[in-house]
Protein backbone atom coordinates (compact mmCIF):
# COMPACT_ATOMS: atom_id res chain seq x y z
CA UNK A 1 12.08 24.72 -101.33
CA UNK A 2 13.39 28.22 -102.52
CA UNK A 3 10.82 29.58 -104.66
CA UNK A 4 12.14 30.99 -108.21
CA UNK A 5 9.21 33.46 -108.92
CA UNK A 6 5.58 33.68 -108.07
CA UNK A 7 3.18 35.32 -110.76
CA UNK A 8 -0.30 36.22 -110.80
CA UNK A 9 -2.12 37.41 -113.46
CA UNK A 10 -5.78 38.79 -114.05
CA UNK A 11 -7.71 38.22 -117.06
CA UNK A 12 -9.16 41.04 -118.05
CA UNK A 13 -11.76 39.82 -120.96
CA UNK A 14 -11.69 42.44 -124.00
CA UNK A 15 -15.31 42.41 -125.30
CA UNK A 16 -15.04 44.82 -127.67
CA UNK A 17 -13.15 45.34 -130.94
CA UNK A 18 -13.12 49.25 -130.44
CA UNK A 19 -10.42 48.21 -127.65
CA UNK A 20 -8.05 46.55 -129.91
CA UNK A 21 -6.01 48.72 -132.44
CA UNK A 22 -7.09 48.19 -135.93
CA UNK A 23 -3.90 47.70 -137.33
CA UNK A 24 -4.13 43.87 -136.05
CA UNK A 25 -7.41 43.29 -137.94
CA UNK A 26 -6.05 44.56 -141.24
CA UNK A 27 -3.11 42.93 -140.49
CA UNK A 28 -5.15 39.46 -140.42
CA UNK A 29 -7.19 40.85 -143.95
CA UNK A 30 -4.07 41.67 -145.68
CA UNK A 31 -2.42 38.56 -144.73
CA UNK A 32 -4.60 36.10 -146.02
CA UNK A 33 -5.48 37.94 -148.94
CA UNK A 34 -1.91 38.05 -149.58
CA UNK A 35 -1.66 34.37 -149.46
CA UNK A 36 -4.94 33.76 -152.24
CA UNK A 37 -2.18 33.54 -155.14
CA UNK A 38 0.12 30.89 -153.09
CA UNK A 39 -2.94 28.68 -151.94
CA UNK A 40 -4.37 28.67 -156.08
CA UNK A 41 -0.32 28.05 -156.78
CA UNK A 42 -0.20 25.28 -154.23
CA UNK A 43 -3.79 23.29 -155.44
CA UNK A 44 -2.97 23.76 -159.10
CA UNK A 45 0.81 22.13 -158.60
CA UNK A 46 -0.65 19.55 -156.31
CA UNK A 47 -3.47 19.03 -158.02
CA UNK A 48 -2.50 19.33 -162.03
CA UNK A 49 -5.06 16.98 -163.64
CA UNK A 50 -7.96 14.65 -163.05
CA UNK A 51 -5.87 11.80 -162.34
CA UNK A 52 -4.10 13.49 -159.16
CA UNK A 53 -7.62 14.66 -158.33
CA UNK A 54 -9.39 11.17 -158.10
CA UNK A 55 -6.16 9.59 -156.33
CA UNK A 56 -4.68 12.56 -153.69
CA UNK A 57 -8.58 14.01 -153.20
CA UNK A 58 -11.31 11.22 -154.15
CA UNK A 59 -9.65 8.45 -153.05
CA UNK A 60 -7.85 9.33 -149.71
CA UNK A 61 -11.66 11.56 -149.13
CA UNK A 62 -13.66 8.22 -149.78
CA UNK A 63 -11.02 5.62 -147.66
CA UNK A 64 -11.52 7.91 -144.75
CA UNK A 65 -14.96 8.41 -144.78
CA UNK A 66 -15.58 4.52 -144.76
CA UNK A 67 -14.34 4.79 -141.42
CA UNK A 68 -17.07 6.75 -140.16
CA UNK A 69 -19.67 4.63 -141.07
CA UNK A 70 -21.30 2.15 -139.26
CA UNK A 71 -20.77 -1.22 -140.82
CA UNK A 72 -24.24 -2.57 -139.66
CA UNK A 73 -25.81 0.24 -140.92
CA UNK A 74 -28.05 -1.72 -143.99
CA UNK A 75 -27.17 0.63 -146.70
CA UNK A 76 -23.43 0.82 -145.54
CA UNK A 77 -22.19 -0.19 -148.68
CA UNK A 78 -24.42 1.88 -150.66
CA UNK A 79 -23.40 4.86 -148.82
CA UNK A 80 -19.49 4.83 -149.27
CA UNK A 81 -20.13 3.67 -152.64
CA UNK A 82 -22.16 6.86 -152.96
CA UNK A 83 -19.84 9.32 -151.39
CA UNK A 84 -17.03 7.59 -154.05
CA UNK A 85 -19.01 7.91 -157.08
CA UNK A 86 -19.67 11.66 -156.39
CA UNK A 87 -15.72 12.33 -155.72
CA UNK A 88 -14.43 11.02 -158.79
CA UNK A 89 -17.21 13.10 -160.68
CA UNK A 90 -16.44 16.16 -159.43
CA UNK A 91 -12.67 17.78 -160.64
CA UNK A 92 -14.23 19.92 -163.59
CA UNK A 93 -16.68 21.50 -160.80
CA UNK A 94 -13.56 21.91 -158.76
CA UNK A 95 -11.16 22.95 -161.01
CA UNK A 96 -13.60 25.55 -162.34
CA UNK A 97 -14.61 26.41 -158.40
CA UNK A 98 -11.10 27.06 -157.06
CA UNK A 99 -9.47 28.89 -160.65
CA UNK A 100 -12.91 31.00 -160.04
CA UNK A 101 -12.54 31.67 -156.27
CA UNK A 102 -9.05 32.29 -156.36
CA UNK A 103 -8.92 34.57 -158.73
CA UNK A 104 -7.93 38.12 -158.07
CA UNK A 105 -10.88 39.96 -156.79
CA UNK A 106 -12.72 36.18 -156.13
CA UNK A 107 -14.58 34.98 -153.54
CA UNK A 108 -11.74 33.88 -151.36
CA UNK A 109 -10.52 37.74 -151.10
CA UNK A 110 -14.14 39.03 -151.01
CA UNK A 111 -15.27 36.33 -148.10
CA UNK A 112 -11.99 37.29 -146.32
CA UNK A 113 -13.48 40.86 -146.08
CA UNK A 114 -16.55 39.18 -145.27
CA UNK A 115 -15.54 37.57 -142.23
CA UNK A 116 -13.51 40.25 -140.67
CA UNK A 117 -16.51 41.64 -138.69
CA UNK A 118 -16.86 37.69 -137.59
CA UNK A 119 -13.21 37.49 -136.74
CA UNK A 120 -12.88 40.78 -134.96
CA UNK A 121 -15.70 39.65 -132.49
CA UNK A 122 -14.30 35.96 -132.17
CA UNK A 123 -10.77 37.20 -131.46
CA UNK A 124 -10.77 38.95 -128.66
CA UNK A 125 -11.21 36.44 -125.63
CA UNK A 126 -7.75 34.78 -127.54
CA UNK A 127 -6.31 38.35 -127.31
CA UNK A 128 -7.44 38.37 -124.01
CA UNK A 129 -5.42 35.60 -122.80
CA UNK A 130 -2.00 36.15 -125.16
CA UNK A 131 -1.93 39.96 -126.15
CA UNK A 132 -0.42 41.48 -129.17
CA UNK A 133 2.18 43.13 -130.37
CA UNK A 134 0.29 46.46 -130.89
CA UNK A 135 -0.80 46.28 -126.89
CA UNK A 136 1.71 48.50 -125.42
CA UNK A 137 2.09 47.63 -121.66
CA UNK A 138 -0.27 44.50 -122.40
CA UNK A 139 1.95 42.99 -125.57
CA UNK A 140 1.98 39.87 -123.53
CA UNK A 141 -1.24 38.38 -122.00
CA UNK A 142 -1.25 37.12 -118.91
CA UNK A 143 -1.11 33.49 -120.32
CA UNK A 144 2.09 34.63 -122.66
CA UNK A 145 3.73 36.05 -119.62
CA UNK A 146 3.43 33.25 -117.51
CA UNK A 147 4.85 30.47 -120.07
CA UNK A 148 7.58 33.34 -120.80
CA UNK A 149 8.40 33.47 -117.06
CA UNK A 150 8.24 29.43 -116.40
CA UNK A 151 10.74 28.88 -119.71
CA UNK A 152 13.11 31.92 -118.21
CA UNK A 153 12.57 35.00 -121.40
CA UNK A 154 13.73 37.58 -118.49
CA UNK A 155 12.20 40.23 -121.44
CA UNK A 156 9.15 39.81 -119.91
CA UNK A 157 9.36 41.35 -117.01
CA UNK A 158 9.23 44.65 -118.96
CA UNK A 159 5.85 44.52 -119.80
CA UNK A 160 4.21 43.69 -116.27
CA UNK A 161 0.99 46.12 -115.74
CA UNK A 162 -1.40 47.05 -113.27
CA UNK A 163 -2.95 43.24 -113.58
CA UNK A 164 0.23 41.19 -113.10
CA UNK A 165 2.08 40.67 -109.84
CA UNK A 166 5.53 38.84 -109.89
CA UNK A 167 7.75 38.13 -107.26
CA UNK A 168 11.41 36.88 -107.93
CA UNK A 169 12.74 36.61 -112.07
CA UNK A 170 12.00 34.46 -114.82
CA UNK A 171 13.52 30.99 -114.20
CA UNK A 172 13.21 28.00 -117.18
CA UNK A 173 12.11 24.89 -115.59
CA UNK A 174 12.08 22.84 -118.90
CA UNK A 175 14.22 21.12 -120.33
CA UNK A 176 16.48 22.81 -123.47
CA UNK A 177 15.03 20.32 -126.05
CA UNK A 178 11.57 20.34 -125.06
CA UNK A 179 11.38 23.90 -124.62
CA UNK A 180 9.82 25.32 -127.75
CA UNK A 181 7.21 22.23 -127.94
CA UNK A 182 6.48 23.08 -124.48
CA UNK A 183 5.97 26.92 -124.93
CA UNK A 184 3.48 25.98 -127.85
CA UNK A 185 1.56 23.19 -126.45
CA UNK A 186 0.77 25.26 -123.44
CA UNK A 187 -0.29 28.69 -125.48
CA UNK A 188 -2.20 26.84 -127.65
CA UNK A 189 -3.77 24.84 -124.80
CA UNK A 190 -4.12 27.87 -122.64
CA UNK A 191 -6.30 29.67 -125.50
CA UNK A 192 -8.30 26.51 -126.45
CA UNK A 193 -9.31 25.90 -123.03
CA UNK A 194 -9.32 29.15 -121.64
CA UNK A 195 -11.84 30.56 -124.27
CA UNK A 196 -14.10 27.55 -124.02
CA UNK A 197 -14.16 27.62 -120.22
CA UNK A 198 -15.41 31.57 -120.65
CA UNK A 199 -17.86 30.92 -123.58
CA UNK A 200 -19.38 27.72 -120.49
CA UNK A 201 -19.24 30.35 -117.63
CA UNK A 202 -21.10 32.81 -119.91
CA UNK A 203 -24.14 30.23 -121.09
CA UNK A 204 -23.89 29.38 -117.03
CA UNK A 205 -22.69 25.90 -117.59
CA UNK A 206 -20.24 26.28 -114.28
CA UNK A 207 -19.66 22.64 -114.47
CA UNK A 208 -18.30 22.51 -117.96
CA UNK A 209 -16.22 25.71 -116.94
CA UNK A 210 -14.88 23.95 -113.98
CA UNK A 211 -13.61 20.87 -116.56
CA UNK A 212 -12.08 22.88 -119.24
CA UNK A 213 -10.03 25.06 -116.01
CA UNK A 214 -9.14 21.61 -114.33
CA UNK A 215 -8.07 19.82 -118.10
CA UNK A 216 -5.70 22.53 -118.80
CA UNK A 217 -4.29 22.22 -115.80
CA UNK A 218 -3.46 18.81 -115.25
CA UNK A 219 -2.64 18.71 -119.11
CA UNK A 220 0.16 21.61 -117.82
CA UNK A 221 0.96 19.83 -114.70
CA UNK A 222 1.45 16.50 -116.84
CA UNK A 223 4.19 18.15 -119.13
CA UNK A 224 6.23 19.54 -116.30
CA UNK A 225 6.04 16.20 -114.54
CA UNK A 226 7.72 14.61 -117.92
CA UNK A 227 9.84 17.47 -119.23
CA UNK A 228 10.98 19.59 -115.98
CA UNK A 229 14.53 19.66 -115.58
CA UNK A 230 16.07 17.48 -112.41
CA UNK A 231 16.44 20.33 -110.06
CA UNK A 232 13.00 21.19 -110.25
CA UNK A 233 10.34 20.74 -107.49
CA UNK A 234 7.44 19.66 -109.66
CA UNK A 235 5.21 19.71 -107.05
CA UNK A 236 5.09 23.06 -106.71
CA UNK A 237 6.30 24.44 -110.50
CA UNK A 238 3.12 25.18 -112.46
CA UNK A 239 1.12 27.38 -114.83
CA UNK A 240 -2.67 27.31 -114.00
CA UNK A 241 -5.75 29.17 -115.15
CA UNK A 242 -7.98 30.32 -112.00
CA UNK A 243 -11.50 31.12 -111.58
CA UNK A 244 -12.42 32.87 -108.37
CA UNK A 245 -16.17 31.97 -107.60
CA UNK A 246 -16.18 34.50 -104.95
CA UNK A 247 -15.38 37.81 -107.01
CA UNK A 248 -15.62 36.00 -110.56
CA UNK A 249 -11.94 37.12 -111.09
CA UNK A 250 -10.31 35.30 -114.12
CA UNK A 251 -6.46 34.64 -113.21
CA UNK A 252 -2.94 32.87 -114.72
CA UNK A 253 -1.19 32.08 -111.92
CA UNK A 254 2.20 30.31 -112.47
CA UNK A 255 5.43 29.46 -110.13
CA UNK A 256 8.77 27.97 -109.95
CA UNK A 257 10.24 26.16 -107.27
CA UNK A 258 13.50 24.40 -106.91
CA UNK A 259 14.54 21.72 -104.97
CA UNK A 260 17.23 23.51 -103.55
């Protein structure tokens, strides 16, 4: 079956923030502090009085939470009714918390700055799989290029480095209406898996690595099964993330193949 393109990427795992330009991470401070104004905007509109409080907040909190406890528990009853009774007590503590936190200067903006330290450290396997748009030659991640290539954004190709090898062009296997839900499923996917099955090889759990690596992709290989395009050879189309015991190389590796 004539093969559309072949790509192989290698992960290379950024472990320190000094190798990311800065201009992301006060990108991501300015941002949300930019958004403390809207959020207060949003609760106060949503949440104008104690009645909307005890009915959109309370209420919908306590119904849920019933669910989560075990109804041959002995105090079962006492316990929702509990968790209830505190809820509908509490809008003047949280009408005074969130008009205090969100206030200019307020604990939301001064956490935000806070956490950035936090963030920076905690971002970088993620930017390690998708890139950014301050990366130069490594904008796209190996993960981002591969879903690029498989839904046929010939831009791509541009920014292949050192780490990528591709043989043949970008060629969309999915089909039109399904694209964009594909693209971010499996970049979403990717990262949630792809960090998790680093942070198990790390602690040594090789087992729980191996699960994460095969769950991504047979979740990948399940969506181009349902939403590949009739020409497509779905046996061998695919996006997967690769672990190579022998040399501990990280890898994307993705393909397209057509049935004629």
């Amino acid at each position: 079956m004539p093969e559309q393109f072949v790509y192989v990427g290698k992960i290379v795992w950024i472990t320190d923030p000094s190798q990311v330009d800065t201009e992301i991470f006060n990108e991501w401070e300015q941002t949300l502090k930019n958004e403390r104004a809207r959020i207060l905007h949003g609760l106060q509109t949503q949440i104008p009085d104690e009645a909307n409080f005890v009915n959109k907040i309370a209420e919908a909190s306590a119904e849920e939470y019933a669910n989560f406890v075990n109804p041959n528990y002995v105090d079962a009853d006492i316990i929702k009714m509990k968790q209830r009774v505190k809820l509908r007590r509490a809008y003047p503590d949280w009408k005074s918390g969130i008009e205090s936190a969100f206030a200019e200067g307020g604990a939301f903006e001064t956490n935000v700055t806070n956490k950035r330290s936090k963030f920076e450290k905690r971002v970088l396997y993620t930017l390690s799989l998708v890139g950014y748009k301050y990366g130069g030659p490594d904008k796209w991640g190996p993960l981002a290029k591969a879903v690029h290539l498989i839904t046929g954004d010939i831009t791509v190709e541009r920014y292949m480095g050192a780490n990528d090898s591709l043989t043949g062009h970008a060629y969309n296997v999915i089909k039109p209406l399904h694209r964009k839900f594909f693209k971010a499923h499996v970049m979403g996917a990717g990262v949630r898996y792809g960090v998790l099955a680093k942070f198990a090889d790390e602690a040594g759990y090789t087992d729980l690595r191996n699960q994460c690596i095969n769950n991504f992709n047979t979740l990948v290989s399940d969506l181009i099964n349902a939403l590949a395009l009739d020409n497509i050879d779905k046996a061998n189309t695919y996006i997967k993330l690769v672990f190579d015991e022998s040399t501990g190389e990280w890898r994307i590796e993705a393909k397209a193949t057509t049935t004629a």
